[in-house]
C-alpha atoms as a PDB file:
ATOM      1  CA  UNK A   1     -67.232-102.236  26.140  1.00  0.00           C
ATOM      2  CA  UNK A   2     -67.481-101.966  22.618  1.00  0.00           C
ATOM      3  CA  UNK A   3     -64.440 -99.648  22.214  1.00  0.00           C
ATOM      4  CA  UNK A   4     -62.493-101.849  24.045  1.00  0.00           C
ATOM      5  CA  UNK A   5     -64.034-104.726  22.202  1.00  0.00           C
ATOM      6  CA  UNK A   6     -62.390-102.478  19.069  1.00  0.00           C
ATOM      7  CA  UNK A   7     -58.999-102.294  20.180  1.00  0.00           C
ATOM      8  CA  UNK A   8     -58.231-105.770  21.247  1.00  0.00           C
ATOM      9  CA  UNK A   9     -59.677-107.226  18.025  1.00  0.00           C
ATOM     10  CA  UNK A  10     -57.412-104.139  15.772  1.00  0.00           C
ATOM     11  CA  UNK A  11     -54.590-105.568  17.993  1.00  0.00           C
ATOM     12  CA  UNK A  12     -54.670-108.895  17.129  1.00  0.00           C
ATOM     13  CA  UNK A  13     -54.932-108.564  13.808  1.00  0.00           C
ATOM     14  CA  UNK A  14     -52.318-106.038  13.647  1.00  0.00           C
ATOM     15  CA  UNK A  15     -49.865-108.968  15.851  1.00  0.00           C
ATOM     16  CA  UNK A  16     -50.779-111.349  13.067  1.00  0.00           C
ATOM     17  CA  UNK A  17     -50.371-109.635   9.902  1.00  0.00           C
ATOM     18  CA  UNK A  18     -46.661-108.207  11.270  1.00  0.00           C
ATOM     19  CA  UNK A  19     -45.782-111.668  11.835  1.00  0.00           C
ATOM     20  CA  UNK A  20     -47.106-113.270   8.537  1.00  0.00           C
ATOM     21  CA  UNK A  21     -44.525-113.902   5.471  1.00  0.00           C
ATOM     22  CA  UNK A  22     -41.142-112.706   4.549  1.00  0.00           C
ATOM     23  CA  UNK A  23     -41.297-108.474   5.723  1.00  0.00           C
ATOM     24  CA  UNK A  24     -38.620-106.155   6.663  1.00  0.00           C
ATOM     25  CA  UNK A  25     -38.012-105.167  10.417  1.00  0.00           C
ATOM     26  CA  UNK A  26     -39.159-101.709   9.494  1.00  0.00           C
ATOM     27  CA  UNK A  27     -42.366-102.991   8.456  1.00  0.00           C
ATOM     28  CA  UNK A  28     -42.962-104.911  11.105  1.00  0.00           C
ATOM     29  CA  UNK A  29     -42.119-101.537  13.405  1.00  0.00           C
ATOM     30  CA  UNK A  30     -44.146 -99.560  11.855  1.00  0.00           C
ATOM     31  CA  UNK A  31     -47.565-102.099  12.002  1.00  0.00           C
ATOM     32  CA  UNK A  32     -46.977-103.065  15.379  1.00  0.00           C
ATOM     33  CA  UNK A  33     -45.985 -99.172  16.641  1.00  0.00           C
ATOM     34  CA  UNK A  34     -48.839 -97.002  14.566  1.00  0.00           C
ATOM     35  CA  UNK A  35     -51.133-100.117  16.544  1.00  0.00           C
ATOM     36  CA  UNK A  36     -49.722 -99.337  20.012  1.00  0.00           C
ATOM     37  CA  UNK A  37     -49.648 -95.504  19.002  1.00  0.00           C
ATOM     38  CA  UNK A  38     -53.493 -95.744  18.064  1.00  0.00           C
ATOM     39  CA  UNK A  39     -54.387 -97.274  21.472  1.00  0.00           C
ATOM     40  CA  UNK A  40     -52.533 -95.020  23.667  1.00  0.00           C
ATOM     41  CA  UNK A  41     -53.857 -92.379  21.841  1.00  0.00           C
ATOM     42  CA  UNK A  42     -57.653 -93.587  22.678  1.00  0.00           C
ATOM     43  CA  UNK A  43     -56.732 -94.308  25.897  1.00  0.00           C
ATOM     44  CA  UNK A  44     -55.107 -90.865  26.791  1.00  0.00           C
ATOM     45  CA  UNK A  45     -57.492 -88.534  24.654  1.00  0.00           C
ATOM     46  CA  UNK A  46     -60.881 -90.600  24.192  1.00  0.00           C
ATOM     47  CA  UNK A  47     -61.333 -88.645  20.732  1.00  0.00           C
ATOM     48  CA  UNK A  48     -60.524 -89.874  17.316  1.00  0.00           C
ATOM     49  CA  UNK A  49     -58.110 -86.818  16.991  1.00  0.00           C
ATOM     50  CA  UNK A  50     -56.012 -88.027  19.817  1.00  0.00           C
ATOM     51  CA  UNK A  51     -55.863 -91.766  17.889  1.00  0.00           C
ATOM     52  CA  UNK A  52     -54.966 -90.789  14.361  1.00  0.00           C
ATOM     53  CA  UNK A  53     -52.111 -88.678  16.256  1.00  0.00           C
ATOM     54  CA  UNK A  54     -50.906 -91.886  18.107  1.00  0.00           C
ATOM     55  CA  UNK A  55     -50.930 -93.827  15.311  1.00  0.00           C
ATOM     56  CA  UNK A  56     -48.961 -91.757  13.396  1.00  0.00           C
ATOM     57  CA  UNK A  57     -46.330 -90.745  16.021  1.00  0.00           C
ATOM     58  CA  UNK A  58     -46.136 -94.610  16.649  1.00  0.00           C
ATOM     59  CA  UNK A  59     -45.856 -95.645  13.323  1.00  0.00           C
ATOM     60  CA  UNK A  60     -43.469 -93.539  12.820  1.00  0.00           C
ATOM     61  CA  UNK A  61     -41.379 -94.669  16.070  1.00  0.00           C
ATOM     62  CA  UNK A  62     -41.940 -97.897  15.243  1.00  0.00           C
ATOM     63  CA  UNK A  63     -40.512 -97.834  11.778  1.00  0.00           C
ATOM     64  CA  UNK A  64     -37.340 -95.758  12.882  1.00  0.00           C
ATOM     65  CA  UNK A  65     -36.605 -98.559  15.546  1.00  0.00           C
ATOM     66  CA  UNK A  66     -37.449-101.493  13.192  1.00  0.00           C
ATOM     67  CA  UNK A  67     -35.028-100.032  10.828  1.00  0.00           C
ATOM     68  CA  UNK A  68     -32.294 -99.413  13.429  1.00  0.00           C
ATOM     69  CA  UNK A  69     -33.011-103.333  14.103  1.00  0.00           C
ATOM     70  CA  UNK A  70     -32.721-104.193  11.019  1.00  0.00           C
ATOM     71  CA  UNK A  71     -29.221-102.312   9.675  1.00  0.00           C
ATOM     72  CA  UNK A  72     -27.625-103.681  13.117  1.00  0.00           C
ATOM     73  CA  UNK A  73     -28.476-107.521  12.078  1.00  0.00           C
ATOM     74  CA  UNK A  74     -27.390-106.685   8.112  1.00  0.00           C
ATOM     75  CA  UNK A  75     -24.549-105.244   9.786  1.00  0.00           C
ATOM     76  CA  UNK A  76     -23.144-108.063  12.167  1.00  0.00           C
ATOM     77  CA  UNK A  77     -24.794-110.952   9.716  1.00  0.00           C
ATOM     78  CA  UNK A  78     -21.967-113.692   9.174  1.00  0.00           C
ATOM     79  CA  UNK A  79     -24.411-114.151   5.944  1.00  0.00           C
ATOM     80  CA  UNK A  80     -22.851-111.348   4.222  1.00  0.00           C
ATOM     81  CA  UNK A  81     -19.315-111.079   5.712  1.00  0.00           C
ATOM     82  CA  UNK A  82     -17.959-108.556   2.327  1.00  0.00           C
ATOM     83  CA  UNK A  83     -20.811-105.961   3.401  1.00  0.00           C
ATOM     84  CA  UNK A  84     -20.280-105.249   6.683  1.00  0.00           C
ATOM     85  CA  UNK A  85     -18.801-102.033   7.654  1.00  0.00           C
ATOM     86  CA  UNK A  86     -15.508-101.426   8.651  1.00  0.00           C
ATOM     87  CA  UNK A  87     -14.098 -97.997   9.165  1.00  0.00           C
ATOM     88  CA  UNK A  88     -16.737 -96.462   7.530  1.00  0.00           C
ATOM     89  CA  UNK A  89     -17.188 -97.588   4.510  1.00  0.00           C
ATOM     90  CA  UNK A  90     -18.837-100.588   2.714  1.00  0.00           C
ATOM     91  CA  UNK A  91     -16.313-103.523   1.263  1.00  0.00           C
ATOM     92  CA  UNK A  92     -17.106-104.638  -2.138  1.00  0.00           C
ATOM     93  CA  UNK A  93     -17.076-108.595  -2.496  1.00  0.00           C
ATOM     94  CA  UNK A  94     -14.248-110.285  -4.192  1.00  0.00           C
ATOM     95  CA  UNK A  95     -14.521-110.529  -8.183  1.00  0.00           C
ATOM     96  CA  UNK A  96     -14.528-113.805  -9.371  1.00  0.00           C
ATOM     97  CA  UNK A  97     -12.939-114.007 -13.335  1.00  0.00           C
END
């Protein structure tokens, strides 16, 4: 009870904080998948071994996928139409004199 107790209060805050101010998408991965990670890891292994493991391998996931996120919205952003790529390499904006 108390373990479980433990991992629904860690999740929460963990949902919270990724979701509180102005953070990159790879942040936000990483929080929410070295969380997820940590959990399964408990769950599968019942050891603390098995739970630093799945937070790492999580956080880890988590942050690769964020980022992946992230560079797709920078990249099809009507924001910043002179950065997006086009045939492979990155358009400078137009100088203003």
């Amino acid at each position: 009870m108390k373990k479980t107790l433990l991992l629904v209060v860690i999740m929460g805050v963990a949902l919270v904080s990724a979701g509180c101010g102005p953070t990159y998408r790879t942040q936000q991965g990483a929080v929410i998948g070295a969380a997820l990670g940590a959990w399964a890891g408990q769950d599968i292994g019942h050891n603390t071994e098995s739970t630093l493991i799945g937070a790492a391998v999580g956080g880890v996931a988590g942050a690769v996928i964020g980022d992946a996120i992230e560079q797709y919205e920078y990249n099809n952003s009507t924001q910043y139409p002179y950065y997006r790529q086009q045939s492979g390499y990155y358009q400078s904006p137009p100088r203003r004199y």
